[in-house]
PDB file of N, CA and C in Angstrom:
ATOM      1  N   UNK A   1     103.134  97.859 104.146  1.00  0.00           N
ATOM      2  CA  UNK A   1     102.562  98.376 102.931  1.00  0.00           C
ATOM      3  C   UNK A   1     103.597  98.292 101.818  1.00  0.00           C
ATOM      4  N   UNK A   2     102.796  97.877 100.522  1.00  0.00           N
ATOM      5  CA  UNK A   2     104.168  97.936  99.328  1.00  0.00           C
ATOM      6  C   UNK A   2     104.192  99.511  98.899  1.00  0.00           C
ATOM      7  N   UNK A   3     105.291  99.623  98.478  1.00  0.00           N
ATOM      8  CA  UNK A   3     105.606 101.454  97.729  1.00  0.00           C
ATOM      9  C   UNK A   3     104.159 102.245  96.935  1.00  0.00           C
ATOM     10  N   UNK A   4     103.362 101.508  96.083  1.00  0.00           N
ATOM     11  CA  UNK A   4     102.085 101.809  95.590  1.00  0.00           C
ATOM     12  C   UNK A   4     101.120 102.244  96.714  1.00  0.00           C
ATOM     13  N   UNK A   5     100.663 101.580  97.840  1.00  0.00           N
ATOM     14  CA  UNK A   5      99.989 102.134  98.760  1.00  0.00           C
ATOM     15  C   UNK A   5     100.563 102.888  99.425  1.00  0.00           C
ATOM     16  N   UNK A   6     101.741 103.164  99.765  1.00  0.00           N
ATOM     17  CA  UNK A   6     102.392 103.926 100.506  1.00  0.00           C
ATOM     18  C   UNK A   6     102.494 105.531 100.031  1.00  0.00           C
ATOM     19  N   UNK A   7     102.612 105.669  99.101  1.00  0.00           N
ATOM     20  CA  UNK A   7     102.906 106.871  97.960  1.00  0.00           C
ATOM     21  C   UNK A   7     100.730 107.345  97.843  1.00  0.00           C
ATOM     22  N   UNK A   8     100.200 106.507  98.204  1.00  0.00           N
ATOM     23  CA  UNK A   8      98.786 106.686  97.689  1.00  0.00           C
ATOM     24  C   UNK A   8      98.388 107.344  99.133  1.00  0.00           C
ATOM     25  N   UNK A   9      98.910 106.510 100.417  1.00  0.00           N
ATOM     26  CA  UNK A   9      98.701 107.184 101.507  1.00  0.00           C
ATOM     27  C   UNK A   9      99.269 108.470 102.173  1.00  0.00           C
ATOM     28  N   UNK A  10     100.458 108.654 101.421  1.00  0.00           N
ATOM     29  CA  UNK A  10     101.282 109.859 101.689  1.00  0.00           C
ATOM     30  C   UNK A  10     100.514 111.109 100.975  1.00  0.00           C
ATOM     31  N   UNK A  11      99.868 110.849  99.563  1.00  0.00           N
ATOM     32  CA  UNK A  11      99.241 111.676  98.683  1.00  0.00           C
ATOM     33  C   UNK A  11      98.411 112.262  99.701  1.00  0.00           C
ATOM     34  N   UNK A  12      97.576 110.799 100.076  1.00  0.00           N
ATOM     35  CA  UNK A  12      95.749 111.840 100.965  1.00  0.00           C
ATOM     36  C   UNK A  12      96.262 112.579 101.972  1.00  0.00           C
ATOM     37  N   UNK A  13      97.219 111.964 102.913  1.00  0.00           N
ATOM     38  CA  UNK A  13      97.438 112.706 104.244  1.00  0.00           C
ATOM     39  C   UNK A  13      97.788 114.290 104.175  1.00  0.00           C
ATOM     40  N   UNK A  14      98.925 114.249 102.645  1.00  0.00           N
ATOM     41  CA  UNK A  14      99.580 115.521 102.157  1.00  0.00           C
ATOM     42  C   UNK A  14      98.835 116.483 101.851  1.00  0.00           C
ATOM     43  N   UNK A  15      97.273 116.157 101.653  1.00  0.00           N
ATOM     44  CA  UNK A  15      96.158 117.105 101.446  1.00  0.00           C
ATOM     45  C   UNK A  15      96.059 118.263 102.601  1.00  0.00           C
ATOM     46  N   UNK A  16      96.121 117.515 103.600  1.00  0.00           N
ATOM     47  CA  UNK A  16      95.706 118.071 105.451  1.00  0.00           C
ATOM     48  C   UNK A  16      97.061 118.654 105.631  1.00  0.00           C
ATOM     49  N   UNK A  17      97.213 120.074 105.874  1.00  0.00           N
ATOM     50  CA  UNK A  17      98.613 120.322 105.788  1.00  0.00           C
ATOM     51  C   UNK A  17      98.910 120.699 107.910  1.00  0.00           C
ATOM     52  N   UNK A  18      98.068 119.980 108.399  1.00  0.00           N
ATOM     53  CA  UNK A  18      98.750 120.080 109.995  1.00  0.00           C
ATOM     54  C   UNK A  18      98.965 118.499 110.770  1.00  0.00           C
ATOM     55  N   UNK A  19      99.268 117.891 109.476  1.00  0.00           N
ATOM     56  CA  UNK A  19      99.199 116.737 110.093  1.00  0.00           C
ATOM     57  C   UNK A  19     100.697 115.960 110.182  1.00  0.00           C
ATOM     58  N   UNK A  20     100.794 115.253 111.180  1.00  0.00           N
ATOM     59  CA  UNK A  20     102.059 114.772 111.941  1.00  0.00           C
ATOM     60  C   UNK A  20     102.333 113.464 111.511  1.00  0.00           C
ATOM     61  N   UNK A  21     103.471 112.551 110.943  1.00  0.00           N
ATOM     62  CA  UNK A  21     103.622 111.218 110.680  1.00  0.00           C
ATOM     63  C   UNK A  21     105.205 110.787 110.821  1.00  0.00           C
ATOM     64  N   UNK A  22     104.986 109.548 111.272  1.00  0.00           N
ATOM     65  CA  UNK A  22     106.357 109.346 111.337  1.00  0.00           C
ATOM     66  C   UNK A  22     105.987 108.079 110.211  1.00  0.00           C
ATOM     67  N   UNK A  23     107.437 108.016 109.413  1.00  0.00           N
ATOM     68  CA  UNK A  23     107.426 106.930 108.760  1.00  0.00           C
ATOM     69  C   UNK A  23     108.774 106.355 108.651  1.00  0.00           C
ATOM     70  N   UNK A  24     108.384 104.708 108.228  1.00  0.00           N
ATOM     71  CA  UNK A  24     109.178 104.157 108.145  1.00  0.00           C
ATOM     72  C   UNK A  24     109.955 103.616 110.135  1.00  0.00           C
ATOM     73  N   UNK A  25     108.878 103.545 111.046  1.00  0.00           N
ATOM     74  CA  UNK A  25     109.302 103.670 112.131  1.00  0.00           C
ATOM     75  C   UNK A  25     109.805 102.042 112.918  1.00  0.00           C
ATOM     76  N   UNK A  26     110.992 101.914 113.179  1.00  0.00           N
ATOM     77  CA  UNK A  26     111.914 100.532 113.361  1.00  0.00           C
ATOM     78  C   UNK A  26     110.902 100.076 114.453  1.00  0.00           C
ATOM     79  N   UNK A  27     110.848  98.654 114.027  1.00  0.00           N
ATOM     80  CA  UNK A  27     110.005  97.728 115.250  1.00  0.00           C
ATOM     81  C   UNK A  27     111.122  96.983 116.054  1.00  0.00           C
ATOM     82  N   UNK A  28     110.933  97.238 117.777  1.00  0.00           N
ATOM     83  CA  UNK A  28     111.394  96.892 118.074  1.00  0.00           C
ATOM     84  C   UNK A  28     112.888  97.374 117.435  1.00  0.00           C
ATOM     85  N   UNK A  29     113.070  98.300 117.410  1.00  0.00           N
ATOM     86  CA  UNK A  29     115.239  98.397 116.934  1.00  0.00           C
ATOM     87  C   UNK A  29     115.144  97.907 115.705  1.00  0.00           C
ATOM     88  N   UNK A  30     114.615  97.395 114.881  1.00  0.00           N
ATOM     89  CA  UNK A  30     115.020  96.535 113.892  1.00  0.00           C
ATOM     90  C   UNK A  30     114.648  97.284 112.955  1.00  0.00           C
ATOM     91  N   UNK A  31     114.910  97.439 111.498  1.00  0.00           N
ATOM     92  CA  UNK A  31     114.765  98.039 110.385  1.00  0.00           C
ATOM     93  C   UNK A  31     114.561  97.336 109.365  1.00  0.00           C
ATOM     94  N   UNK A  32     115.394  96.263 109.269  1.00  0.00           N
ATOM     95  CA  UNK A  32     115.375  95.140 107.857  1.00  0.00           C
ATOM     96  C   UNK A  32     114.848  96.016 107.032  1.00  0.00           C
ATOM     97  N   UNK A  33     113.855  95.288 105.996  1.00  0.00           N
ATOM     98  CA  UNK A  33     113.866  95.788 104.696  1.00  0.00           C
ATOM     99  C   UNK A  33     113.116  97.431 104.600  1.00  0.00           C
ATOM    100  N   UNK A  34     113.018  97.801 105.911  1.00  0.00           N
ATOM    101  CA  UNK A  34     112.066  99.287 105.884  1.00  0.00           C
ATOM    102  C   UNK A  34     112.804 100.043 104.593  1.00  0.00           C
ATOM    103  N   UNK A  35     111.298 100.446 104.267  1.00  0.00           N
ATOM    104  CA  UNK A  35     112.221 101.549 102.965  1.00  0.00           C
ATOM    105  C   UNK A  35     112.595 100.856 101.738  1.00  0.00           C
ATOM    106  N   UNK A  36     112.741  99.798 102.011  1.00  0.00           N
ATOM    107  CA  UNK A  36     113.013  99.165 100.254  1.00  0.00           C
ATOM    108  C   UNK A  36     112.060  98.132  99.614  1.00  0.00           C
ATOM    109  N   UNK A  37     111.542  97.725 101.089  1.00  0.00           N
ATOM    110  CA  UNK A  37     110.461  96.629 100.417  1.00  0.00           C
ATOM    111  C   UNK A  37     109.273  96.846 100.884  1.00  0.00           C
ATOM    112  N   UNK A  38     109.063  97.508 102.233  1.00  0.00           N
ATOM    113  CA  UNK A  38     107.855  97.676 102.737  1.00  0.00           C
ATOM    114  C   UNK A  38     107.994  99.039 103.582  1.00  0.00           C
ATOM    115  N   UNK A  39     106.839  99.511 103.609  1.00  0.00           N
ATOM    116  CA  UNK A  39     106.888 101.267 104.494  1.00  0.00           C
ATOM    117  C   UNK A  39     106.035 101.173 105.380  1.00  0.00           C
ATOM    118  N   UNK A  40     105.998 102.013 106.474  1.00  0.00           N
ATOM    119  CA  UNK A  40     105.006 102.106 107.699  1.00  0.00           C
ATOM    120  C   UNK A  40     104.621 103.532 107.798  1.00  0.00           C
ATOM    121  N   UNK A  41     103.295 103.899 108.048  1.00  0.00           N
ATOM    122  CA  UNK A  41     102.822 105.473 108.471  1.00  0.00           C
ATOM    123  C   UNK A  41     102.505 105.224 109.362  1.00  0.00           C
ATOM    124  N   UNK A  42     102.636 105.947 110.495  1.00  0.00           N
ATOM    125  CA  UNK A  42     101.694 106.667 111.776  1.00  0.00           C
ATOM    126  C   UNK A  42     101.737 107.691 112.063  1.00  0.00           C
ATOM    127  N   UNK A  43     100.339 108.076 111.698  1.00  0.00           N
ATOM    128  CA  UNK A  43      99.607 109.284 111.962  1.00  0.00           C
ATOM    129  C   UNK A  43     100.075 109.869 113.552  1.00  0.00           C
ATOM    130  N   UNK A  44     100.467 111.156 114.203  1.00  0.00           N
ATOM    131  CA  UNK A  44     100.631 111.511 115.740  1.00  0.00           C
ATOM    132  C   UNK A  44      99.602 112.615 115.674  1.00  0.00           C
ATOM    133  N   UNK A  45      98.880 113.215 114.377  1.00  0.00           N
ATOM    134  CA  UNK A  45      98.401 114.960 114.737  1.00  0.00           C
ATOM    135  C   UNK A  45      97.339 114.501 112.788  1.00  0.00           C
ATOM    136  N   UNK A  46      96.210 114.491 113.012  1.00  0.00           N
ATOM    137  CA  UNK A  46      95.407 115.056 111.887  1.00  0.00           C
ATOM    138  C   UNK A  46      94.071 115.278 112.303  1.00  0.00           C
ATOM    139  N   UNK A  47      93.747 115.918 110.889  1.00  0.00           N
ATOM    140  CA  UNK A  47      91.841 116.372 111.444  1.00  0.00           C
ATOM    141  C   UNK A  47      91.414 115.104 111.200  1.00  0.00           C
ATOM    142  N   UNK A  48      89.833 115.295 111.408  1.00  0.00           N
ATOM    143  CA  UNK A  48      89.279 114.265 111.400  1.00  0.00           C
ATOM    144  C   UNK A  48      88.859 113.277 110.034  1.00  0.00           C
ATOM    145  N   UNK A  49      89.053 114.923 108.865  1.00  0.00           N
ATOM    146  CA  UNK A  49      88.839 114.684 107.400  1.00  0.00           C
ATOM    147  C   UNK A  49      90.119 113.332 106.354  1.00  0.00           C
ATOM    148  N   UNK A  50      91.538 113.988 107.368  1.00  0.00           N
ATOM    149  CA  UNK A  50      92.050 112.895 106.972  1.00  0.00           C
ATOM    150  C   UNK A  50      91.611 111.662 107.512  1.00  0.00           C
ATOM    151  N   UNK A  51      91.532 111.226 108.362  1.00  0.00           N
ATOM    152  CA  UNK A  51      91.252 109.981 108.661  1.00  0.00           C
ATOM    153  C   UNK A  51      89.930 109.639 107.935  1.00  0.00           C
ATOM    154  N   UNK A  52      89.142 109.984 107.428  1.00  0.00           N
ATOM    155  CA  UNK A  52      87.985 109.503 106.746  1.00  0.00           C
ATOM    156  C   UNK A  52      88.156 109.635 105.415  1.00  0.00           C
ATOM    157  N   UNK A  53      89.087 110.444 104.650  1.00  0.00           N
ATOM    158  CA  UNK A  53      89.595 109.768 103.604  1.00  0.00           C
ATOM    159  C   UNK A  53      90.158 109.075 103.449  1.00  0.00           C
ATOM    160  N   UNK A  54      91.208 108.325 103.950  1.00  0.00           N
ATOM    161  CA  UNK A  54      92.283 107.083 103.986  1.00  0.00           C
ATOM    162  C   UNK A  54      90.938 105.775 103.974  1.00  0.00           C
ATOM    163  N   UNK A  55      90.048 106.107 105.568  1.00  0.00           N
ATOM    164  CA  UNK A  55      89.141 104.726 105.459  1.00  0.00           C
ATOM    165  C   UNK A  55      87.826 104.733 103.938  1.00  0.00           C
ATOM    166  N   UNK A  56      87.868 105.768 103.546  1.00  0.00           N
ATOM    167  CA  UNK A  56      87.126 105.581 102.365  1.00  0.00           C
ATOM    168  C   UNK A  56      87.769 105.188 100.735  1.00  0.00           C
ATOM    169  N   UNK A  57      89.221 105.220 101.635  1.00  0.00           N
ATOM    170  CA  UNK A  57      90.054 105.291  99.989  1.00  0.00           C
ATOM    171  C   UNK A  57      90.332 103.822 100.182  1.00  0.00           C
ATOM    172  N   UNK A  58      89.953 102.642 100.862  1.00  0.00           N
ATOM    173  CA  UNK A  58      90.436 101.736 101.620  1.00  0.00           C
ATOM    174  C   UNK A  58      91.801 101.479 102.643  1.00  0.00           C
ATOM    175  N   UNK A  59      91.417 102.151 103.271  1.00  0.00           N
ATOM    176  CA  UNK A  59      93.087 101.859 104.121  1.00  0.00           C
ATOM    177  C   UNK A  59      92.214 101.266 105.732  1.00  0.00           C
ATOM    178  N   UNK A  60      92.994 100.697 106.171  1.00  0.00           N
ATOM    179  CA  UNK A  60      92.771 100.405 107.547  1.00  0.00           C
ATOM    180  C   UNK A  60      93.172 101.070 108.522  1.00  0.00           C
ATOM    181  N   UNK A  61      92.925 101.728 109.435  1.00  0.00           N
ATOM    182  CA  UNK A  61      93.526 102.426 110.356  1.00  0.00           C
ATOM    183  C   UNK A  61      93.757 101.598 111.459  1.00  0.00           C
ATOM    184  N   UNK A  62      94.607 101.726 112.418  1.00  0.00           N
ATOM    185  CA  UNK A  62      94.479 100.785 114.296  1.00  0.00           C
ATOM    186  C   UNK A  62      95.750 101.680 115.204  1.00  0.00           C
ATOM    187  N   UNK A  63      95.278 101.639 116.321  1.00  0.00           N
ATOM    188  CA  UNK A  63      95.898 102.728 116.829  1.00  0.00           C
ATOM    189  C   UNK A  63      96.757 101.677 117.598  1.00  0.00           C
ATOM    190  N   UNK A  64      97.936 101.897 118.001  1.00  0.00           N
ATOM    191  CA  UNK A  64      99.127 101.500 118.645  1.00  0.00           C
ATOM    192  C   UNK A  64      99.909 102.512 119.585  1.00  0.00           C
ATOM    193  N   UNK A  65     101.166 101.888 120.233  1.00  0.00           N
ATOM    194  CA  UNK A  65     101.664 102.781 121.044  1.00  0.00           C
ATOM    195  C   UNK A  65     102.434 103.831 120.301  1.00  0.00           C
ATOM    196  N   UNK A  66     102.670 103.709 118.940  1.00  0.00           N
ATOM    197  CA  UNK A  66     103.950 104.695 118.236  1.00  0.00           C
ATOM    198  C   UNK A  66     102.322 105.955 117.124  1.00  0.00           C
ATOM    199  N   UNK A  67     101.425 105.494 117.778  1.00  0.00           N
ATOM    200  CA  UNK A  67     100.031 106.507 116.826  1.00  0.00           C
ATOM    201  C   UNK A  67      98.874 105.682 115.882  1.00  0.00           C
ATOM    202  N   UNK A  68      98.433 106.159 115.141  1.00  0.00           N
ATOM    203  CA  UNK A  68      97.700 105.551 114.577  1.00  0.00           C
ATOM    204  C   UNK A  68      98.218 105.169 113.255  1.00  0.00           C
ATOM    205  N   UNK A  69      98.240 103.591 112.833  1.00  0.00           N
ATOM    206  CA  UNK A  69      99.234 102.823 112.130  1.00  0.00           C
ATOM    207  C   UNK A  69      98.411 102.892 110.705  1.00  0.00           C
ATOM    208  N   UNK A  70      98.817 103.120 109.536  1.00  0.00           N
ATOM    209  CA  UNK A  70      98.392 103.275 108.568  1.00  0.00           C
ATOM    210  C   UNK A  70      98.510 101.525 107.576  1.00  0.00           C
ATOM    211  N   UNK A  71      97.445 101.090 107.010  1.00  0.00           N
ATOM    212  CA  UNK A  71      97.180 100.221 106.547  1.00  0.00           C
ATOM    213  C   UNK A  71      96.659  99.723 105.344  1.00  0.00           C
ATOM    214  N   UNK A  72      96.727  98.739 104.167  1.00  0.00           N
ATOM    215  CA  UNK A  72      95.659  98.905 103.188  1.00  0.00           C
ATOM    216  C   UNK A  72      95.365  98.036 103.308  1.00  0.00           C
ATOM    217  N   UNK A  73      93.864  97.705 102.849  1.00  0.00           N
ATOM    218  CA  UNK A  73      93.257  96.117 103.231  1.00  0.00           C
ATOM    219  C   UNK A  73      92.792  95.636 101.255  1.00  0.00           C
ATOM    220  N   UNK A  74      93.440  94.574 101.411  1.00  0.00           N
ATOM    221  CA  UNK A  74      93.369  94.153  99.850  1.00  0.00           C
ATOM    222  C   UNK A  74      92.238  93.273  99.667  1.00  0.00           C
TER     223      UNK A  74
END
């Protein structure tokens, strides 16, 4: 995700105040440009309301082994 969606997805989630995210999470060990050029969310803990605002605000959701991976579809 570029910094604009990222900051847009941090906004909705920040609504739901019991919800769990790790960000910025290294693939595979690796970090490269995390944080300066591109960001990662995954969701570990929200209601169900967040997740149906993110997919209505356009974001993509897909679940993986590190949670559910936060996405925007352009």
């Amino acid at each position: 995700m570029d910094k604009k969606t990222y900051l847009q997805a941090i906004e909705i989630i920040s609504e739901y105040h019991t919800s769990k995210i790790t960000i910025n999470q290294p693939k595979d060990g690796f970090v490269g440009s995390m944080g300066i050029e591109k960001w990662t969310i995954h969701i570990t803990k929200c209601v169900p309301g967040c997740v149906e605002k993110l997919i209505k605000s356009g974001f993509h959701l897909s679940m993986n082994e590190d949670g559910l991976q936060v996405d925007k579809l352009y």
